[in-house]
C-alpha atoms as a PDB file:
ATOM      1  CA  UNK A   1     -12.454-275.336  41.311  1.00  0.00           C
ATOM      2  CA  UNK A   2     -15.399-275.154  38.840  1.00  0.00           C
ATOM      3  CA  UNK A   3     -13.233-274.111  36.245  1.00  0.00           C
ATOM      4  CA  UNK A   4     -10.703-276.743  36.779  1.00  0.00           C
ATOM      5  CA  UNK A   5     -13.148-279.490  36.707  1.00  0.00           C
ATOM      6  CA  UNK A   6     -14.692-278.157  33.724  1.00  0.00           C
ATOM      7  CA  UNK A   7     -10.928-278.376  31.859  1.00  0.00           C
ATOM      8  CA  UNK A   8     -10.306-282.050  33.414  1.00  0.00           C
ATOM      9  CA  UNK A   9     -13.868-282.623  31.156  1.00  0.00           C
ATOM     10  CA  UNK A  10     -13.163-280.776  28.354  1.00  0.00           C
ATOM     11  CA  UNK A  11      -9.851-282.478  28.088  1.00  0.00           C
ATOM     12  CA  UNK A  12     -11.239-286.165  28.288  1.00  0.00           C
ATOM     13  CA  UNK A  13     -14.091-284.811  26.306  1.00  0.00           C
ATOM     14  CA  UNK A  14     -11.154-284.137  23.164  1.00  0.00           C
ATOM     15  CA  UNK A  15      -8.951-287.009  23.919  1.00  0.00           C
ATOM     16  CA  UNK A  16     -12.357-290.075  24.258  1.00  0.00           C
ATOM     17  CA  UNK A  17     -14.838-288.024  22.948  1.00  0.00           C
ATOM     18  CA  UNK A  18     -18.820-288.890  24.015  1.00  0.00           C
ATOM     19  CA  UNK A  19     -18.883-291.985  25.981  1.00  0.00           C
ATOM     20  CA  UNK A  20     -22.017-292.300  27.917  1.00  0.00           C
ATOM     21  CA  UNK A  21     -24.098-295.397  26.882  1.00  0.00           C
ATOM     22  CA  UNK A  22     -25.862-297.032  30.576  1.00  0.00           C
ATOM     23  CA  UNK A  23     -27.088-300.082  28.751  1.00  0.00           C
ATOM     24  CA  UNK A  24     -30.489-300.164  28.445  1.00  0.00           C
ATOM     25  CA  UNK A  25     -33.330-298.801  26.470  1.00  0.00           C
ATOM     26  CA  UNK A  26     -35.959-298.846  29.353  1.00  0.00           C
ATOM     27  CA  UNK A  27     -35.937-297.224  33.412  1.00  0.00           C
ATOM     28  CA  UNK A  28     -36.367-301.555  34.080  1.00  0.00           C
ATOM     29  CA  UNK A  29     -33.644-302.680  32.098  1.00  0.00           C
ATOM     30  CA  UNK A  30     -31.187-299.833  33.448  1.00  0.00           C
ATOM     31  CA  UNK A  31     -32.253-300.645  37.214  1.00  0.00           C
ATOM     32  CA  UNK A  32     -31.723-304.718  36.673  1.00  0.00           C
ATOM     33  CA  UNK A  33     -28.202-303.664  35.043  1.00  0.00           C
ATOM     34  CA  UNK A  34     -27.063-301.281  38.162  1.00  0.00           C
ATOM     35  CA  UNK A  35     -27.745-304.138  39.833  1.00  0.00           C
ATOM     36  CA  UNK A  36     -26.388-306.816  38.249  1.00  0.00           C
ATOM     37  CA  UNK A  37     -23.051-305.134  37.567  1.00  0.00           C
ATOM     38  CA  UNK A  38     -21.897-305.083  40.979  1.00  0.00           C
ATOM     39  CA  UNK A  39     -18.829-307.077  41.697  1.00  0.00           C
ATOM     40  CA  UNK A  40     -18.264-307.862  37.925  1.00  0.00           C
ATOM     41  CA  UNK A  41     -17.365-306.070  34.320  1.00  0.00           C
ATOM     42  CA  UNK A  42     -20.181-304.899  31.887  1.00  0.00           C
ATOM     43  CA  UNK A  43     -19.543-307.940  29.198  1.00  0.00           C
ATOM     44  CA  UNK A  44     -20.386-310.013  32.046  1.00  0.00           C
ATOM     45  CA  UNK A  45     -23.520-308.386  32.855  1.00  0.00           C
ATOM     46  CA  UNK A  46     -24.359-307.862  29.193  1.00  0.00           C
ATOM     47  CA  UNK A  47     -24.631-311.843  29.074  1.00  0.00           C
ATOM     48  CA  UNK A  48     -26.649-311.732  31.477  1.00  0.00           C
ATOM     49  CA  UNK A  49     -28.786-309.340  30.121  1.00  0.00           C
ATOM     50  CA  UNK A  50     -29.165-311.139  27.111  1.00  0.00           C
ATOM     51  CA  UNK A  51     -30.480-314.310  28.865  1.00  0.00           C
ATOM     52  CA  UNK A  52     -33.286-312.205  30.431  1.00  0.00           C
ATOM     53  CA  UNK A  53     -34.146-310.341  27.403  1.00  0.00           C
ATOM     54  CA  UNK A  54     -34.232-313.869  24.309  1.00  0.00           C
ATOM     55  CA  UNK A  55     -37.105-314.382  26.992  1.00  0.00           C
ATOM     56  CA  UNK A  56     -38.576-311.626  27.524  1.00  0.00           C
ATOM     57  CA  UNK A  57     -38.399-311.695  30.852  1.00  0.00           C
ATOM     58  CA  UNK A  58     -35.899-307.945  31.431  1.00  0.00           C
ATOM     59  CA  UNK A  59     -38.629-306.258  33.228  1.00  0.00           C
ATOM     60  CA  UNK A  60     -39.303-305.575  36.716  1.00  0.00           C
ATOM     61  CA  UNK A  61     -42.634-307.026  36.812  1.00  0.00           C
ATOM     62  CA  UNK A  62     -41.306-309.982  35.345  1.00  0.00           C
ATOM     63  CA  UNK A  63     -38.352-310.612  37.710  1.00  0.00           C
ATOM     64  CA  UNK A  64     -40.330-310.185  40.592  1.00  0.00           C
ATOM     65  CA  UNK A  65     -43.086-313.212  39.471  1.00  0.00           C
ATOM     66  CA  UNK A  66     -39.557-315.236  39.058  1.00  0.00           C
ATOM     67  CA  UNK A  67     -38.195-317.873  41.128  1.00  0.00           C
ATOM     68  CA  UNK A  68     -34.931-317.605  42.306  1.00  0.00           C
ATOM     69  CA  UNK A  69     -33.418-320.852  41.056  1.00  0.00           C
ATOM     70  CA  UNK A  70     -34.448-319.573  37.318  1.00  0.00           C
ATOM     71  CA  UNK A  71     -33.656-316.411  37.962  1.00  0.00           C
ATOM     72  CA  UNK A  72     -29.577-316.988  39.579  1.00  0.00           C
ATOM     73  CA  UNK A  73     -29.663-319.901  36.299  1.00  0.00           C
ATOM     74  CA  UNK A  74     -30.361-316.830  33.821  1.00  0.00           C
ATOM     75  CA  UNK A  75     -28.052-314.114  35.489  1.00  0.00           C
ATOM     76  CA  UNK A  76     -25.257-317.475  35.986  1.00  0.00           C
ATOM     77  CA  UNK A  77     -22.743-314.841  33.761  1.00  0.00           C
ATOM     78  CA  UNK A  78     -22.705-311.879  36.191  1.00  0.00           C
ATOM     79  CA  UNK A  79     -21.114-313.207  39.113  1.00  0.00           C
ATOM     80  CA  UNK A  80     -22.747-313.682  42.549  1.00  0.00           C
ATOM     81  CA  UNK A  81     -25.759-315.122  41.062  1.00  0.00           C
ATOM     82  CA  UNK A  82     -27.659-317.368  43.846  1.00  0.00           C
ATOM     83  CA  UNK A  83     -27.198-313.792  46.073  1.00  0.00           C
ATOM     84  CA  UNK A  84     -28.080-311.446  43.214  1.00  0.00           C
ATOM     85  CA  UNK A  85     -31.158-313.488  42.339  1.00  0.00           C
ATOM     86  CA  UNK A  86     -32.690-313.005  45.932  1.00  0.00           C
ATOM     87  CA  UNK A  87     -31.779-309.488  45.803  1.00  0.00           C
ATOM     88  CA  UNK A  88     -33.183-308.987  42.544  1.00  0.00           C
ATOM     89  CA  UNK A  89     -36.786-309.979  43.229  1.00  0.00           C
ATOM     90  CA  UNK A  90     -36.997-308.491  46.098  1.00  0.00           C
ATOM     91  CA  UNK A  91     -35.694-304.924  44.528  1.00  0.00           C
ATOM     92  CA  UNK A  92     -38.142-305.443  41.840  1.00  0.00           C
ATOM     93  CA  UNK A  93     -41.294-306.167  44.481  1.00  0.00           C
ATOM     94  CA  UNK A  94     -40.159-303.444  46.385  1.00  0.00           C
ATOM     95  CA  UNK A  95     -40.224-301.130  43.276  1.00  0.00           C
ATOM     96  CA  UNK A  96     -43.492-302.682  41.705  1.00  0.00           C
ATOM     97  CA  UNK A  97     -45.575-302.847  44.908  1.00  0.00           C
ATOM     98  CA  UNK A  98     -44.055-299.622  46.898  1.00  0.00           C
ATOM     99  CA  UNK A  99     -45.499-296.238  46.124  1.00  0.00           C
ATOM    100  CA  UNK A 100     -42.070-294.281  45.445  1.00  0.00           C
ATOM    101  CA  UNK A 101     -41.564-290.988  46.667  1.00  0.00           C
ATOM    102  CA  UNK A 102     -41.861-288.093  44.132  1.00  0.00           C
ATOM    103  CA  UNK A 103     -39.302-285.834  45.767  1.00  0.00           C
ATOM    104  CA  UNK A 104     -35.343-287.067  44.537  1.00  0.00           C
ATOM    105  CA  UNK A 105     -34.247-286.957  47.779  1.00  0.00           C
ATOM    106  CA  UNK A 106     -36.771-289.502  49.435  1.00  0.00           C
ATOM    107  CA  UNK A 107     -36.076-291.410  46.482  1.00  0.00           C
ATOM    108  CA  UNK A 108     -32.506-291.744  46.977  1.00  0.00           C
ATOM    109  CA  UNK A 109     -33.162-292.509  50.525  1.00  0.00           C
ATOM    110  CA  UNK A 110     -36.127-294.988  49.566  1.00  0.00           C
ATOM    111  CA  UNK A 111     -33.360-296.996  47.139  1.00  0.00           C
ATOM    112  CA  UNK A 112     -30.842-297.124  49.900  1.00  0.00           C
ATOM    113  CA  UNK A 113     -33.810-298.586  52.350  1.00  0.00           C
ATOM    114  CA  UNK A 114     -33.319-301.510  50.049  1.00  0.00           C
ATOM    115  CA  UNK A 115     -30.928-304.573  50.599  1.00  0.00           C
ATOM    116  CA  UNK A 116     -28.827-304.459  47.919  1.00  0.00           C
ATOM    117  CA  UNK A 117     -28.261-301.363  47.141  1.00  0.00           C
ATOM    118  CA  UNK A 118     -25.792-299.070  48.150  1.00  0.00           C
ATOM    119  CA  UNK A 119     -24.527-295.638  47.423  1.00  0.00           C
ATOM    120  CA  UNK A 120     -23.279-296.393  44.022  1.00  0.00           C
ATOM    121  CA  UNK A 121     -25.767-298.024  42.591  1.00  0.00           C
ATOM    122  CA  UNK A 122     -28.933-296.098  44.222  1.00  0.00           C
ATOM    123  CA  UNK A 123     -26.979-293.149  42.251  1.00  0.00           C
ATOM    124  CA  UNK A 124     -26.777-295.056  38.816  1.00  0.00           C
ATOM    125  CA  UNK A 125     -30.487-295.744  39.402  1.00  0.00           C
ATOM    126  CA  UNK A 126     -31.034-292.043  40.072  1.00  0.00           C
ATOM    127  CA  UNK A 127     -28.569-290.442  37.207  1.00  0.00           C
ATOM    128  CA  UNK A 128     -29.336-293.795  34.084  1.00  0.00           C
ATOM    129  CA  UNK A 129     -32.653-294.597  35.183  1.00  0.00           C
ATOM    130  CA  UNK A 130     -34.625-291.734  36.920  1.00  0.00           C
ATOM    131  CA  UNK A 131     -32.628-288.520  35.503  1.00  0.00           C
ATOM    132  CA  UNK A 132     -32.188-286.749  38.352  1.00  0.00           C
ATOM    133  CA  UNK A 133     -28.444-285.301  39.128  1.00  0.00           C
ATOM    134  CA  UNK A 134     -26.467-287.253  41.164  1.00  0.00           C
ATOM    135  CA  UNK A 135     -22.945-287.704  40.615  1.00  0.00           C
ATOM    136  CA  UNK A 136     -21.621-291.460  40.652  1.00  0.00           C
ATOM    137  CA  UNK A 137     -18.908-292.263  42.642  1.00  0.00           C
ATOM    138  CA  UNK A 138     -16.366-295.456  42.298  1.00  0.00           C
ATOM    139  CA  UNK A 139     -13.456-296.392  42.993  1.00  0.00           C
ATOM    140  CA  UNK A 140     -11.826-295.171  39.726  1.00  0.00           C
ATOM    141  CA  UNK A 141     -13.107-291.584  40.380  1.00  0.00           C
ATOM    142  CA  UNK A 142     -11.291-292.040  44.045  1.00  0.00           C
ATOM    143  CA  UNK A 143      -8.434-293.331  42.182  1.00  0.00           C
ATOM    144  CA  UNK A 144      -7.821-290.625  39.767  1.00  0.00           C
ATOM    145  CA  UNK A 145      -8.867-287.642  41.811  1.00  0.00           C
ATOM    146  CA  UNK A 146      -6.231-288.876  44.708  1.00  0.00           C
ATOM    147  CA  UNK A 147      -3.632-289.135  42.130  1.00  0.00           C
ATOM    148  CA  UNK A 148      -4.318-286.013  41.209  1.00  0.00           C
ATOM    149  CA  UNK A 149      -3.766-284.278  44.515  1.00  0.00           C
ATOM    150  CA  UNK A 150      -7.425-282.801  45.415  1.00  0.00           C
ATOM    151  CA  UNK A 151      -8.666-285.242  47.441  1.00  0.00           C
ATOM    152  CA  UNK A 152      -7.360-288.349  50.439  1.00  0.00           C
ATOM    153  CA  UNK A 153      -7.849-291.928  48.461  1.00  0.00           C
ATOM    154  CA  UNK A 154      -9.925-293.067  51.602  1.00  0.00           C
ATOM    155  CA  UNK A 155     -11.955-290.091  51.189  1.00  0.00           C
ATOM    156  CA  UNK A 156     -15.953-291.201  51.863  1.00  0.00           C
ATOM    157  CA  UNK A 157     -18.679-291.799  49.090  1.00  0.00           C
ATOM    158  CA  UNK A 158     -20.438-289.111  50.349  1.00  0.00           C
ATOM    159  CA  UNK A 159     -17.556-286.703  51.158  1.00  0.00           C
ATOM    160  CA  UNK A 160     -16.270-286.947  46.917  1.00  0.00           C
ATOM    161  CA  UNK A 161     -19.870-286.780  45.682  1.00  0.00           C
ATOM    162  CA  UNK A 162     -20.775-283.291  48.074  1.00  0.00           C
ATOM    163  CA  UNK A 163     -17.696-282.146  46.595  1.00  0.00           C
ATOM    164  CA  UNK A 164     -18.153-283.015  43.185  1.00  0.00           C
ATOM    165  CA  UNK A 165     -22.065-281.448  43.342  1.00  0.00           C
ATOM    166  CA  UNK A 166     -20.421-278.654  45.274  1.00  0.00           C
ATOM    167  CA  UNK A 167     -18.840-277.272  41.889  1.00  0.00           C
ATOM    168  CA  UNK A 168     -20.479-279.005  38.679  1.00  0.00           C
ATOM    169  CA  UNK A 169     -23.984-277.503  38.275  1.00  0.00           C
ATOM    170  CA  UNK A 170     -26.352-280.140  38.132  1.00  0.00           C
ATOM    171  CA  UNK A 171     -26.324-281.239  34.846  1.00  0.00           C
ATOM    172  CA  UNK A 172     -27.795-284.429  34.096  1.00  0.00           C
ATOM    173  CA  UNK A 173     -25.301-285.046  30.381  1.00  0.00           C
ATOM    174  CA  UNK A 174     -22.496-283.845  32.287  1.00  0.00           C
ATOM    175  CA  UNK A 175     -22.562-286.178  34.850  1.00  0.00           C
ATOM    176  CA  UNK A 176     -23.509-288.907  32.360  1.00  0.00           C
ATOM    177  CA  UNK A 177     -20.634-288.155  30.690  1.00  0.00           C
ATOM    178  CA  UNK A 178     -18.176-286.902  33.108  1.00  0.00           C
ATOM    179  CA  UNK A 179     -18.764-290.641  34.896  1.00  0.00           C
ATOM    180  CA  UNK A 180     -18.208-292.408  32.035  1.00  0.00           C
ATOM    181  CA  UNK A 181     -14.981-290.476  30.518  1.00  0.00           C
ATOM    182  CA  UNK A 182     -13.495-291.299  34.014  1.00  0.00           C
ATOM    183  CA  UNK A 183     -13.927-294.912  33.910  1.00  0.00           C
ATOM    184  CA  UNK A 184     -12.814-295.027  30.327  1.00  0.00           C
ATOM    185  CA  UNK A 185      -9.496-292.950  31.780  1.00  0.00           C
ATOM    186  CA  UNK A 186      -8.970-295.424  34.505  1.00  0.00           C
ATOM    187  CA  UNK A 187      -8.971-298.411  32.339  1.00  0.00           C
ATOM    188  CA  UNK A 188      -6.763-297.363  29.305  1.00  0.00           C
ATOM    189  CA  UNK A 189      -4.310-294.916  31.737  1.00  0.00           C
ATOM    190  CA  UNK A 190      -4.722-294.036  35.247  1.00  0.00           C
ATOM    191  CA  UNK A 191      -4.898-298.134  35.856  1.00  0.00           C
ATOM    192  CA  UNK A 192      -3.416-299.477  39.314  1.00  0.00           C
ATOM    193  CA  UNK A 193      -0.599-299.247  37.926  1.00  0.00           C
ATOM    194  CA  UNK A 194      -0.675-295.971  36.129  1.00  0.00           C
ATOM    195  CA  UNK A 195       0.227-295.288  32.449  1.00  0.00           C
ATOM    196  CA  UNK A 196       1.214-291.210  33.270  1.00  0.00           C
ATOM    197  CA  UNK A 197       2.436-291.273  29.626  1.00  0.00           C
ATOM    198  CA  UNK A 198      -0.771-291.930  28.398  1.00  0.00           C
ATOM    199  CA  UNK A 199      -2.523-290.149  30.264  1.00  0.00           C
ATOM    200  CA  UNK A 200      -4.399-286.622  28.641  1.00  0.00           C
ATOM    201  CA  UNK A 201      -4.256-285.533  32.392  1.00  0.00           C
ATOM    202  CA  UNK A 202      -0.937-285.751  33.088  1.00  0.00           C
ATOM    203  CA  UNK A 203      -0.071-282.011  33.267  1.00  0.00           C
ATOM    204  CA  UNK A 204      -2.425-281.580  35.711  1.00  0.00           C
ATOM    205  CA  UNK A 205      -1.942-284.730  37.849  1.00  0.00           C
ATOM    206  CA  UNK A 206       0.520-284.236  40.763  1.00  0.00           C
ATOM    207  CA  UNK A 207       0.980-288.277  40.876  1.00  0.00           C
ATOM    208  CA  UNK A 208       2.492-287.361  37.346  1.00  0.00           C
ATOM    209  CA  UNK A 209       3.820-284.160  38.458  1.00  0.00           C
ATOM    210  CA  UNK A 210       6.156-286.218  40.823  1.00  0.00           C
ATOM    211  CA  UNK A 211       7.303-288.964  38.924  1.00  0.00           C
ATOM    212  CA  UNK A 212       8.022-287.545  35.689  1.00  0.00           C
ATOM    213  CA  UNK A 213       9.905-290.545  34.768  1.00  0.00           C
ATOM    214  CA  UNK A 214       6.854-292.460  34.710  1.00  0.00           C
ATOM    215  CA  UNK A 215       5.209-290.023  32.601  1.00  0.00           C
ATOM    216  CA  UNK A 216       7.773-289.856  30.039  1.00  0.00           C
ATOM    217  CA  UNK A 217       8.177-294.083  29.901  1.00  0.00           C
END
């Protein structure tokens, strides 16, 4: 199975080439992005973004000295912003005033303690933001690994993830990349409704496997 998922990566690797790029030149900025990309698309959140940063105000310390009525004004563009507000300044006390554990896996345990934060985005925090090796999960990796025969599409976060770090060694560039190559795969190809044709995987993809007229059309 190692080998396998090393030729599904090699294979986007050819056909997209390097596509990792969390948004974000600081650990602060990367965090506040995880966040604030819940529920919405990156050009969404990169307005957001913006807003914070013409002010200087796209740090942690910042956003937690904010009030919440600024704050939801400022990050209007990403969705859900009265709720993501609260949550935000109360993530960035909590990180800012907490002492964090030193050990990844009391880290990852610490981030999930937090409201807010779930699975996904406590392992964007840990991969973008703190470089340790976790493997992101969505629903576009669910998506195309069902499709593709080696897994149930109600499988569990935790389940894909174990089985994921099971055969990839823990490469921190890999899984950079290996997370972003499938999200650029499941927006140009293996969509909700899939494009088999143009799809690089399509050999190996028993969705396309079984409906070859889909993959020729």
């Amino acid at each position: 199975m190692t080998k396998f998922l090393h030729k599904v990566y090699r294979i986007l690797l050819e056909e997209y080439g390097y596509r990792h790029k969390w948004y974000g030149d600081t650990k602060d900025e990367i965090i506040i992005g995880a966040i604030l990309t819940q529920n919405t698309n990156w050009l969404n959140v990169e307005k957001a973004l913006a807003n914070l940063r013409v002010l200087n105000l796209l740090s942690l310390p910042s956003i937690a000295k904010m009030k919440p009525e600024k704050l939801a004004f400022l990050i209007r563009p990403s969705g859900y912003h009265n709720q993501k507000a609260k949550r935000l300044i109360y993530i960035a006390n909590s990180l800012t005033t907490d002492i964090l554990p030193d050990k990844p896996v009391y880290l990852r345990e610490y981030l999930l303690s937090l409201k807010g934060i779930g699975p996904e985005t406590a392992d964007c925090i840990m991969l973008y933001a703190y470089g340790f090796p976790y493997f992101v999960i969505d629903t576009y990796t669910t998506r195309i690994f069902s499709r593709m025969g080696l897994c149930s599409d109600i499988v569990s976060y935790q389940q894909l993830q174990s089985w994921f770090m099971q055969y990839l060694e823990p490469d921190i560039k890999v899984y950079s990349e290996y997370h972003a190559l499938l999200i650029n795969l499941a927006k140009t190809a293996c969509l909700k409704t899939p494009k088999c044709k143009e799809c690089p995987l399509q050999e190996l993809c028993m969705y396309a496997i079984n409906n070859p007229v889909e993959a020729k059309q």
